[in-house]
N, C-alpha and C. Protein backbone atom coordinates (compact mmCIF):
# COMPACT_ATOMS: atom_id res chain seq x y z
N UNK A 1 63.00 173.56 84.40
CA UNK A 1 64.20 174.35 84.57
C UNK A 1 63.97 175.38 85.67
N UNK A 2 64.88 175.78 86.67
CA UNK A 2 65.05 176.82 87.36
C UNK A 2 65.83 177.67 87.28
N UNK A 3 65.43 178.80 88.09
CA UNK A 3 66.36 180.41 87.82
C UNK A 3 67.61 180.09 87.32
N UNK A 4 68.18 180.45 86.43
CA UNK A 4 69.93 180.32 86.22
C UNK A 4 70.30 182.30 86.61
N UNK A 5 70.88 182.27 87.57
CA UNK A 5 72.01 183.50 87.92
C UNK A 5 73.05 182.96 87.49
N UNK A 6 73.51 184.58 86.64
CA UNK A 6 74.52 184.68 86.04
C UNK A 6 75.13 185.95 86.85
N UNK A 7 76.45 185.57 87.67
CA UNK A 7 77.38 186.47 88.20
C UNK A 7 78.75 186.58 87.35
N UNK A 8 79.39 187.62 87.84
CA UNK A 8 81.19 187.91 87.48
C UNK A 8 81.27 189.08 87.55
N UNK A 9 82.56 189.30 87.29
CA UNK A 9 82.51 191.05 87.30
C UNK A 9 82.11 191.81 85.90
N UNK A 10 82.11 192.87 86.23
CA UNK A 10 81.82 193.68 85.27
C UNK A 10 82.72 193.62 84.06
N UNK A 11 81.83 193.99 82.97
CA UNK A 11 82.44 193.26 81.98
C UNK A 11 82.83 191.87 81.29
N UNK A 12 82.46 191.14 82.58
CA UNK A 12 82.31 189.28 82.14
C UNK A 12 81.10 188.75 81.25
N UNK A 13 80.21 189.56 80.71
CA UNK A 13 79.71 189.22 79.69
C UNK A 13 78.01 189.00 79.91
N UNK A 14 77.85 189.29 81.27
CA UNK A 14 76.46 188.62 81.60
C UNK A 14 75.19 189.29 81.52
N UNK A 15 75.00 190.38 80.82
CA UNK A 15 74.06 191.14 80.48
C UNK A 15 74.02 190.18 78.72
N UNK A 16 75.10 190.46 77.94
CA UNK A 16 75.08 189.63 76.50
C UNK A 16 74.59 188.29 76.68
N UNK A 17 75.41 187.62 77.29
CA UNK A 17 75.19 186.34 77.67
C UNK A 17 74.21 185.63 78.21
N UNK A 18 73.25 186.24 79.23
CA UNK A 18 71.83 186.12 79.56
C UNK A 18 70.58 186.40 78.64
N UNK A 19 71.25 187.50 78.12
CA UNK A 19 70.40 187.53 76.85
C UNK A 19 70.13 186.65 75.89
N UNK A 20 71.28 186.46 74.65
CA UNK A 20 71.43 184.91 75.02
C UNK A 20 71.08 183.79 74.77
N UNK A 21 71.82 183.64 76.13
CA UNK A 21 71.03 182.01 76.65
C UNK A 21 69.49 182.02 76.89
N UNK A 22 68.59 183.56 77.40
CA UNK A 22 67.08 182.95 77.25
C UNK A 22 66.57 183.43 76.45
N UNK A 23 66.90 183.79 75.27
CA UNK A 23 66.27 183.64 74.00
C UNK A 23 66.67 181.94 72.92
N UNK A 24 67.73 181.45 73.36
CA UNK A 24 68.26 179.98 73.16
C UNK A 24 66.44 179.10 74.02
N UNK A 25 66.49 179.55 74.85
CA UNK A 25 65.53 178.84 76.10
C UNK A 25 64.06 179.23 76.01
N UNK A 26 63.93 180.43 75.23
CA UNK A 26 62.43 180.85 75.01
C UNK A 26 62.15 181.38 76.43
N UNK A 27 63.07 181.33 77.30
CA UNK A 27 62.54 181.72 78.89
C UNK A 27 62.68 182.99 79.17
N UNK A 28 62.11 184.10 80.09
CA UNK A 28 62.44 185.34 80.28
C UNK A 28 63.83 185.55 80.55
N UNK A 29 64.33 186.81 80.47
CA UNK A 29 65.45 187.23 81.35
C UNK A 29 65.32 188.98 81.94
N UNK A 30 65.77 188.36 83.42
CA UNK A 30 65.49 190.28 84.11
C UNK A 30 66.74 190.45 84.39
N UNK A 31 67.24 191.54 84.64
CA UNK A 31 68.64 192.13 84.50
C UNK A 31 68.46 192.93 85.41
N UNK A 32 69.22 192.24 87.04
CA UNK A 32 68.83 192.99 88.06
C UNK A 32 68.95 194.62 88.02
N UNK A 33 70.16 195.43 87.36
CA UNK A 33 70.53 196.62 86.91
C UNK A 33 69.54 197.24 86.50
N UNK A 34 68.54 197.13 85.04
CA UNK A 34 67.59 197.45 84.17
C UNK A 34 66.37 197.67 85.76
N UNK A 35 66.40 196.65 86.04
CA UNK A 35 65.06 196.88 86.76
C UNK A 35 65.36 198.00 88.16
N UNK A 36 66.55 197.98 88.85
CA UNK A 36 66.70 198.44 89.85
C UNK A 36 66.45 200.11 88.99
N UNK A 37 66.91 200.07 87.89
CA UNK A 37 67.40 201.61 87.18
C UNK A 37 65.66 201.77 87.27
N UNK A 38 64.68 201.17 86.60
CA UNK A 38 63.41 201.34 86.63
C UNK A 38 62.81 201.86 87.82
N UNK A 39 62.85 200.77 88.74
CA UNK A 39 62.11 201.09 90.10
C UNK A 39 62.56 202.57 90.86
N UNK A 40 63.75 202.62 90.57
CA UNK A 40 64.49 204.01 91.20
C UNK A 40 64.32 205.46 90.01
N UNK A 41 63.89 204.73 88.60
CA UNK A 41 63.77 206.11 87.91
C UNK A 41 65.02 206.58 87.76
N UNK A 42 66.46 205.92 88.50
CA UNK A 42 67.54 206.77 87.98
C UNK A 42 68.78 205.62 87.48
N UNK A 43 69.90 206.08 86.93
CA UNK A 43 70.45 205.32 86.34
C UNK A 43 71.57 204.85 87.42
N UNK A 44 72.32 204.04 87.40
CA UNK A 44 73.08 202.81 88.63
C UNK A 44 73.81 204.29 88.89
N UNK A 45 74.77 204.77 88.10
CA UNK A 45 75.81 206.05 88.33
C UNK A 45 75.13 206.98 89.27
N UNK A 46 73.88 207.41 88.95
CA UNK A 46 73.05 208.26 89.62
C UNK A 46 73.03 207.40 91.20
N UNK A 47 72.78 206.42 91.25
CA UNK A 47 71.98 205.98 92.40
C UNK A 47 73.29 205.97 93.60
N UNK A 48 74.40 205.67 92.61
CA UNK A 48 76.09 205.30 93.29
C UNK A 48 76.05 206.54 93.84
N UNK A 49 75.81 207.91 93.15
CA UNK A 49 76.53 209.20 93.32
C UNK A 49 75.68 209.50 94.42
N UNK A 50 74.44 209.57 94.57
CA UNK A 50 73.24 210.17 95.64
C UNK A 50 73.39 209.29 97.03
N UNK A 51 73.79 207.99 96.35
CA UNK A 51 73.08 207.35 98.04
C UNK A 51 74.11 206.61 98.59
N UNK A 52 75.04 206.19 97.33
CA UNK A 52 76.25 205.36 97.97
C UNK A 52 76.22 204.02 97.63
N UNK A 53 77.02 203.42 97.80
CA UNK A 53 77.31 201.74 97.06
C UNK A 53 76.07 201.04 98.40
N UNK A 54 76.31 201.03 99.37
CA UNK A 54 75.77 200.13 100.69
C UNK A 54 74.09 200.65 100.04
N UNK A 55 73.75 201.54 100.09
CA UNK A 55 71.76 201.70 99.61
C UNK A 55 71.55 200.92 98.34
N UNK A 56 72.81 200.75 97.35
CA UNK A 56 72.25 200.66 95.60
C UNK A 56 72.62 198.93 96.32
N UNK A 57 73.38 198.20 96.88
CA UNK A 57 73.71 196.46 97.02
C UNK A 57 72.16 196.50 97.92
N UNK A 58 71.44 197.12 99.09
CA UNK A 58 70.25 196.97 99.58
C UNK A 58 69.55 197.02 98.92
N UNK A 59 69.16 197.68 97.05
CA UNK A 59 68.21 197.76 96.91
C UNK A 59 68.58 195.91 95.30
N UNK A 60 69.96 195.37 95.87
CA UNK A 60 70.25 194.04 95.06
C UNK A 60 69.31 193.43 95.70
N UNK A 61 69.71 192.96 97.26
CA UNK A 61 69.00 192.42 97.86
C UNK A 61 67.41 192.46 97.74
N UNK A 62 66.90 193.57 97.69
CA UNK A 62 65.39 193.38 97.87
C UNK A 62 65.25 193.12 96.69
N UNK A 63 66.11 193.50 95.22
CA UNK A 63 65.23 193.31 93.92
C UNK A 63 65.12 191.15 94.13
N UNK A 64 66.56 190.52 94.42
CA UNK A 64 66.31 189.01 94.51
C UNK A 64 64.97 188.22 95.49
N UNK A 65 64.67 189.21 96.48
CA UNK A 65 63.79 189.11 97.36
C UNK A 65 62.17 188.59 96.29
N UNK A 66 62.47 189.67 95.30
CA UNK A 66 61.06 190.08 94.76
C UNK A 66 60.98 188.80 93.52
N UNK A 67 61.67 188.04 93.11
CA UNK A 67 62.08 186.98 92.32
C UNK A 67 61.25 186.08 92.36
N UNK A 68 59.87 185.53 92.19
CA UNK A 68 59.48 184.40 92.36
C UNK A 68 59.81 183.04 91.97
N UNK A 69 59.59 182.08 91.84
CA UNK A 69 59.88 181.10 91.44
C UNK A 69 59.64 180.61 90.02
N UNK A 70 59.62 181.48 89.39
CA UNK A 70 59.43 181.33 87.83
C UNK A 70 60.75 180.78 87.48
N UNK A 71 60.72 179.89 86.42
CA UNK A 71 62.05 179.59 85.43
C UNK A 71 62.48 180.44 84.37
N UNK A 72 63.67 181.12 84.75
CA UNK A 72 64.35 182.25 83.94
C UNK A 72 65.68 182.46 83.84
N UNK A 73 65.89 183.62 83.64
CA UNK A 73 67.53 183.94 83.56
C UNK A 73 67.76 185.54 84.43
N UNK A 74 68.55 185.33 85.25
CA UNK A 74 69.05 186.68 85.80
C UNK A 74 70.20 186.97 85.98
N UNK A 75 70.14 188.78 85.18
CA UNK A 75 71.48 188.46 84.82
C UNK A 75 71.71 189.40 85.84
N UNK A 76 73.42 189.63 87.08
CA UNK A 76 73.09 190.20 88.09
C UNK A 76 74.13 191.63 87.84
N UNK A 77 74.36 192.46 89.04
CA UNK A 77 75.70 193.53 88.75
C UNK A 77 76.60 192.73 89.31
N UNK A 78 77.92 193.47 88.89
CA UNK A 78 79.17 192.90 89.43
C UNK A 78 79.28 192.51 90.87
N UNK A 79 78.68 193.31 91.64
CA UNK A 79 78.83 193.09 93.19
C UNK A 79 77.43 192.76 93.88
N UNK A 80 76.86 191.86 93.42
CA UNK A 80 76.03 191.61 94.35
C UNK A 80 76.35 189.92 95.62
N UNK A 81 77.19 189.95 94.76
CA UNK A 81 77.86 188.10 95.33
C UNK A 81 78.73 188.87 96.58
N UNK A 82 79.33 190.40 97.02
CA UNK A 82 79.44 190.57 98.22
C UNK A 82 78.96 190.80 99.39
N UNK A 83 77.53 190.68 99.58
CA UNK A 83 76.71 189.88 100.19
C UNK A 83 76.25 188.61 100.83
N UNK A 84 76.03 188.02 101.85
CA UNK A 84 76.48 186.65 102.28
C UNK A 84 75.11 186.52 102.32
N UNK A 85 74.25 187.00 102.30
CA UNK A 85 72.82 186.71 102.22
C UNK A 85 71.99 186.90 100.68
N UNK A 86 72.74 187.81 99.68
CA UNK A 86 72.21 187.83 98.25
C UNK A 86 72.90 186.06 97.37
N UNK A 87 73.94 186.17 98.51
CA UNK A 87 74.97 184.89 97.80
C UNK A 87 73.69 183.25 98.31
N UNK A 88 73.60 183.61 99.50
CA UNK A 88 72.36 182.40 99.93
C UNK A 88 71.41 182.36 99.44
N UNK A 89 70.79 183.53 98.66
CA UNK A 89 69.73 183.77 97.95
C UNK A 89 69.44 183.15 96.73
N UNK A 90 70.47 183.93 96.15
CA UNK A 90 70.68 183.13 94.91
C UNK A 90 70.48 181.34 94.91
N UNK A 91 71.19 180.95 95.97
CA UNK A 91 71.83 179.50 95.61
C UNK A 91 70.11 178.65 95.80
N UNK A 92 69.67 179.12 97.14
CA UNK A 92 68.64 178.62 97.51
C UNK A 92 67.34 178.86 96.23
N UNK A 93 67.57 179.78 95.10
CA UNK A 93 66.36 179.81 94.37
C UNK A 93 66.64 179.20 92.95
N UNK A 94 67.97 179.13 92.69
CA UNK A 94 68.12 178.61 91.25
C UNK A 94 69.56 178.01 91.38
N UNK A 95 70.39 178.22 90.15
CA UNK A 95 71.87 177.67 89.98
C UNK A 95 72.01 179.30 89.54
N UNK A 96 73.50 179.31 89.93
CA UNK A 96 74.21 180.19 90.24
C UNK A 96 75.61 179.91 89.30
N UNK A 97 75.40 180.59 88.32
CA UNK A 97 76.83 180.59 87.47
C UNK A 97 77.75 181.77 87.57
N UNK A 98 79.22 181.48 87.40
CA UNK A 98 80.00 182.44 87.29
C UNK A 98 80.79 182.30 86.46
N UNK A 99 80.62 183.95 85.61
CA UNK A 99 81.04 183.43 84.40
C UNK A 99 82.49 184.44 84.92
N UNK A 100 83.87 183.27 84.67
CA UNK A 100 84.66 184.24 85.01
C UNK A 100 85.79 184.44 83.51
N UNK A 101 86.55 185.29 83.76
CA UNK A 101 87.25 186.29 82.13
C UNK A 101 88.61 186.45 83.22
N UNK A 102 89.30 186.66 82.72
CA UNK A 102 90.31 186.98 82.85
C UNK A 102 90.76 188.65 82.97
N UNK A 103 91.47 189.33 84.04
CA UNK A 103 91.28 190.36 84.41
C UNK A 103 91.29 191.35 83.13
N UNK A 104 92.68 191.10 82.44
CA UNK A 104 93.06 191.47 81.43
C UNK A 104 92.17 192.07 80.03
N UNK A 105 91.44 191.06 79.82
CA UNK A 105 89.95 190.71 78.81
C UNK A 105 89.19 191.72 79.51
N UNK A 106 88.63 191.31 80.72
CA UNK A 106 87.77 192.64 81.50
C UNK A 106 88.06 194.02 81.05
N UNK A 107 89.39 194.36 81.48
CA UNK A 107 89.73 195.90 81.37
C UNK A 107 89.50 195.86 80.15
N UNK A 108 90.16 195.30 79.26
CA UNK A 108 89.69 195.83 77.44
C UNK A 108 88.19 196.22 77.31
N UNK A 109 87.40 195.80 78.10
CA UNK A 109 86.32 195.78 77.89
C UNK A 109 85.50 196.59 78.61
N UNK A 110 86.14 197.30 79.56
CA UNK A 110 85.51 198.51 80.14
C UNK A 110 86.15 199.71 79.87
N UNK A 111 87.42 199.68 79.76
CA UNK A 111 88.32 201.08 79.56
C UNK A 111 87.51 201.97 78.86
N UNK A 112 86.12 202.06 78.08
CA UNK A 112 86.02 202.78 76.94
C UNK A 112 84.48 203.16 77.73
N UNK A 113 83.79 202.35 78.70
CA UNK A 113 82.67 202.17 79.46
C UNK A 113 82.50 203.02 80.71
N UNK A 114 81.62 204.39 80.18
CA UNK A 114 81.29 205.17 81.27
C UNK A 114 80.26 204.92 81.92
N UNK A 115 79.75 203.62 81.89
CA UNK A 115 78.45 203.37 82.74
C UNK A 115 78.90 202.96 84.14
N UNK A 116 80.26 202.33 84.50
CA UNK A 116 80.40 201.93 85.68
C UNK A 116 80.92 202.70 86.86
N UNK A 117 79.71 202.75 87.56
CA UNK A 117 80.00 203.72 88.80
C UNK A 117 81.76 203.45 89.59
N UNK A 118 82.25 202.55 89.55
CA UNK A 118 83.14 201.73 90.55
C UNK A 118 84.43 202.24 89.57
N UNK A 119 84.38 202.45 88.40
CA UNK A 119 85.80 202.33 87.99
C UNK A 119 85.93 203.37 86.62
N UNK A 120 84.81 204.87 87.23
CA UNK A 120 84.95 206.25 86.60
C UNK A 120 85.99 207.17 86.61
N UNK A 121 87.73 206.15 87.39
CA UNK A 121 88.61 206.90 87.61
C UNK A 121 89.33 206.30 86.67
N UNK A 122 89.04 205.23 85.74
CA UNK A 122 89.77 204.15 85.16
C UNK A 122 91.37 204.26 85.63
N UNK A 123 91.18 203.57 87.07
CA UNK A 123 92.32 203.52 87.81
C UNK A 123 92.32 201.93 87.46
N UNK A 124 93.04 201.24 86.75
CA UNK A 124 93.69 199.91 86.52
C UNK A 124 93.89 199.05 87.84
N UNK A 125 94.90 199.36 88.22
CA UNK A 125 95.31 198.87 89.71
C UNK A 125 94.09 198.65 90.88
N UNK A 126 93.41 199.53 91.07
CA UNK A 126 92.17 199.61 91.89
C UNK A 126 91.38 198.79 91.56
N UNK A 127 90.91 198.92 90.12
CA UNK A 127 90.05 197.59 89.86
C UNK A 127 90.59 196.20 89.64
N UNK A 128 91.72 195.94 89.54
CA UNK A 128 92.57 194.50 89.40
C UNK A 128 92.35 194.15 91.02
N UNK A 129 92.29 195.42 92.29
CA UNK A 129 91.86 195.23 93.78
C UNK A 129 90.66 194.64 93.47
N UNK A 130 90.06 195.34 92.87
CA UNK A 130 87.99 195.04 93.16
C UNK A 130 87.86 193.69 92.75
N UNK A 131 88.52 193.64 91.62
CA UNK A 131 88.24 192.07 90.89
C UNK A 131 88.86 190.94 92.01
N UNK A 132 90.00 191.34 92.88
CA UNK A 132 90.45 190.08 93.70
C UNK A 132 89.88 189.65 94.74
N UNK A 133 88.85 191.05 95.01
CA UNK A 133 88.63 191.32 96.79
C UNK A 133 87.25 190.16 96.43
N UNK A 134 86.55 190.55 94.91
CA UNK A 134 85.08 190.01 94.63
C UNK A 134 85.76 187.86 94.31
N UNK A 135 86.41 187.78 93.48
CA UNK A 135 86.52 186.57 93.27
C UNK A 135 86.44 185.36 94.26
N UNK A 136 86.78 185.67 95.55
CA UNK A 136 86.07 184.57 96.30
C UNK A 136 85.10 184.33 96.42
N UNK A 137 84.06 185.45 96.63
CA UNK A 137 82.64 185.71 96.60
C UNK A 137 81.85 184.91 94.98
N UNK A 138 82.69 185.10 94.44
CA UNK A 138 81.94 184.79 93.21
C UNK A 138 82.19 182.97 93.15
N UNK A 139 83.19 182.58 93.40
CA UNK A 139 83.70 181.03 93.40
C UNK A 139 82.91 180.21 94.71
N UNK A 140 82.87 180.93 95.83
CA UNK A 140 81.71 180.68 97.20
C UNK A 140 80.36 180.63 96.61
N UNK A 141 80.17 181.29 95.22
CA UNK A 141 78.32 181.50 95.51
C UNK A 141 77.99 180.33 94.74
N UNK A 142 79.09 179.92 93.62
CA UNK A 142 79.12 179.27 91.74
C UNK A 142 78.51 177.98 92.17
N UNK A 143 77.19 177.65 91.37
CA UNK A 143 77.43 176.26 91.29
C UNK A 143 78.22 175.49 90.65
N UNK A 144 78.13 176.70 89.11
CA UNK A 144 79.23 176.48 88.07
C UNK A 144 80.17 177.55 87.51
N UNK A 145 80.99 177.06 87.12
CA UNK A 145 82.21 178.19 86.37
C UNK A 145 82.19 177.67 84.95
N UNK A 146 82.42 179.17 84.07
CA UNK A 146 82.53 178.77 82.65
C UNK A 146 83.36 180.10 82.48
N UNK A 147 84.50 179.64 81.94
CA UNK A 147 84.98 180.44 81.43
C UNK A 147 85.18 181.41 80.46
N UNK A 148 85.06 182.67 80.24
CA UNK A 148 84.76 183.60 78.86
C UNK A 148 85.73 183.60 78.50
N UNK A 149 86.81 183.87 78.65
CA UNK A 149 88.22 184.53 77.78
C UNK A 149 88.31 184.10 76.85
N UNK A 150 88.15 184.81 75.48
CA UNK A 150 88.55 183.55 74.72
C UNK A 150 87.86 183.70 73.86
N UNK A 151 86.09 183.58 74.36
CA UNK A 151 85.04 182.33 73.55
C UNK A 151 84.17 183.80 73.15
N UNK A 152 82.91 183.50 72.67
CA UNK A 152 81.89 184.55 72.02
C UNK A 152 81.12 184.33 73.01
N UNK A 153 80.30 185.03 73.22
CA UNK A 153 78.63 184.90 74.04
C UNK A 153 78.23 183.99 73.48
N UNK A 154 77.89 183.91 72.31
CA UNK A 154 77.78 182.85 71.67
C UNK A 154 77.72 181.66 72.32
N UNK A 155 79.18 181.17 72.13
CA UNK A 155 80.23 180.15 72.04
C UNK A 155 79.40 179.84 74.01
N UNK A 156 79.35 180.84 74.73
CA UNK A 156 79.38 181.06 76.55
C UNK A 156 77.88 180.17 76.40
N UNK A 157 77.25 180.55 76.18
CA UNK A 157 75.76 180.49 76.16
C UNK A 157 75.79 179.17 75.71
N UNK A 158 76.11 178.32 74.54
CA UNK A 158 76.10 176.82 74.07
C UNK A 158 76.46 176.30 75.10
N UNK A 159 77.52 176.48 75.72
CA UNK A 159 78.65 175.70 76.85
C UNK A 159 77.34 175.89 78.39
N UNK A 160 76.62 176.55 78.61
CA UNK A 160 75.93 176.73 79.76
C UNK A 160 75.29 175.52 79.54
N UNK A 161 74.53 175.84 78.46
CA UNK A 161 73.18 175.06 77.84
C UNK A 161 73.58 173.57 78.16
N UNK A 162 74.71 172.99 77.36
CA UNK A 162 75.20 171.90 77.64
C UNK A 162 75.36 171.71 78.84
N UNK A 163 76.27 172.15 78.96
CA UNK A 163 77.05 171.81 80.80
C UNK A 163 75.84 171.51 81.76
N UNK A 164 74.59 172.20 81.63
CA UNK A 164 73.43 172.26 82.43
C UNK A 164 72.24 171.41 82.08
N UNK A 165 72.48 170.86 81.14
CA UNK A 165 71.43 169.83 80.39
C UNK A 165 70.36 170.47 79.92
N UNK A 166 70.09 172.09 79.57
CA UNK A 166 69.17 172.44 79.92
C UNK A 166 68.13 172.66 78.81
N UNK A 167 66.44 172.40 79.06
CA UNK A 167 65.78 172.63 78.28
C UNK A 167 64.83 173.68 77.70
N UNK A 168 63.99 173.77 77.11
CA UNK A 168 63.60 175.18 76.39
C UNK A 168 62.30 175.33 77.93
N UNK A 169 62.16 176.23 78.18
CA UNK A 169 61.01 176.91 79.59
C UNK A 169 59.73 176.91 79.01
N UNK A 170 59.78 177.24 77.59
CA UNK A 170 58.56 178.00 77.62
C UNK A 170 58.34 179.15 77.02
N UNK A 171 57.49 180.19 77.14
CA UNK A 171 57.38 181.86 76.43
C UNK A 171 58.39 182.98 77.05
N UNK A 172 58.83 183.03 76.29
CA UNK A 172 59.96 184.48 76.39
C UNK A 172 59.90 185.31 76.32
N UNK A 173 60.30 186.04 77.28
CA UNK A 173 60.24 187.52 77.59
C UNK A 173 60.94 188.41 78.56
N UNK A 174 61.74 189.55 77.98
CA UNK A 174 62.09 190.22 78.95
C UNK A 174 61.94 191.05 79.96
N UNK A 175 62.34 191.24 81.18
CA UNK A 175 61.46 192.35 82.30
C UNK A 175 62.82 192.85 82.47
N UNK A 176 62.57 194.00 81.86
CA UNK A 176 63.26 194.92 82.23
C UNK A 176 62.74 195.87 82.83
């Protein structure tokens, strides 16, 4: 088995869902977020507020850089698929899923979520923008689409497994 990236927007499920699927797989899973928050010592909000969106997507890029070729699960942030070189990255090291939700489902699911730097104005409209401007990016990078609306992590995670034929890796563990 190789890398499975898991993209969508925020709130599409892929921090739960990676989780998961590689404990289903016995395989690790790193959560580009967790680790970037590590290496930087500060939290994504922090990193948004100090340095700006363009430094925190450079430091996406270098975390995929650092990825070896191990068989795992990564689960990514909402915007790293706006990148045309994190998007080549991805494709060239593993399969590339996008798990996409329905805008609607999304907002239920952040309205209450002060972790996200991008949508601390919970301006509706703005992010129904973010979600349209990202969805090509995310359908350009997909090897596959699975749809959440609807289903459980659960339910997301069986449907990968299948859809992907995929088998157990090996010892599990997370790097966060």
């Amino acid at each position: 088995m190789q890398t499975i990236f898991l993209t969508g927007f925020m709130g599409a499920g892929k921090t739960t869902i990676g989780q998961l699927l590689a404990d289903k797989l016995n395989c690790p899973v790193m959560d580009t977020d967790a680790l970037i928050e590590k290496q930087e010592g500060k939290a994504i909000t922090t990193i948004f507020s100090e340095h700006g969106e363009a430094y925190f997507r450079n430091l996406e890029t270098n975390m995929l850089h650092s990825f070896g070729e191990e068989a795992g699960v990564v689960t990514t942030g909402g915007g790293i698929v706006i990148k045309e070189n994190n998007r080549q990255l991805m494709k060239e090291r593993g399969t590339v899923i996008y798990l996409n939700s329905e805008f609607s489902e999304i907002w239920n699911r952040l309205i209450d979520d002060e972790s996200r730097p991008l949508i601390q104005h919970k301006n509706k409209e703005r992010t129904q923008s973010l979600f349209n401007q990202r969805l090509p990016f995310y359908k350009d990078s997909a090897d596959v689409m699975i749809e959440t609306s609807g289903k459980t992590a659960e339910q997301t995670a069986e449907e990968i497994i299948e859809r992907l034929n995929l088998k157990k890796c090996g010892k599990a563990n997370t790097v966060n």
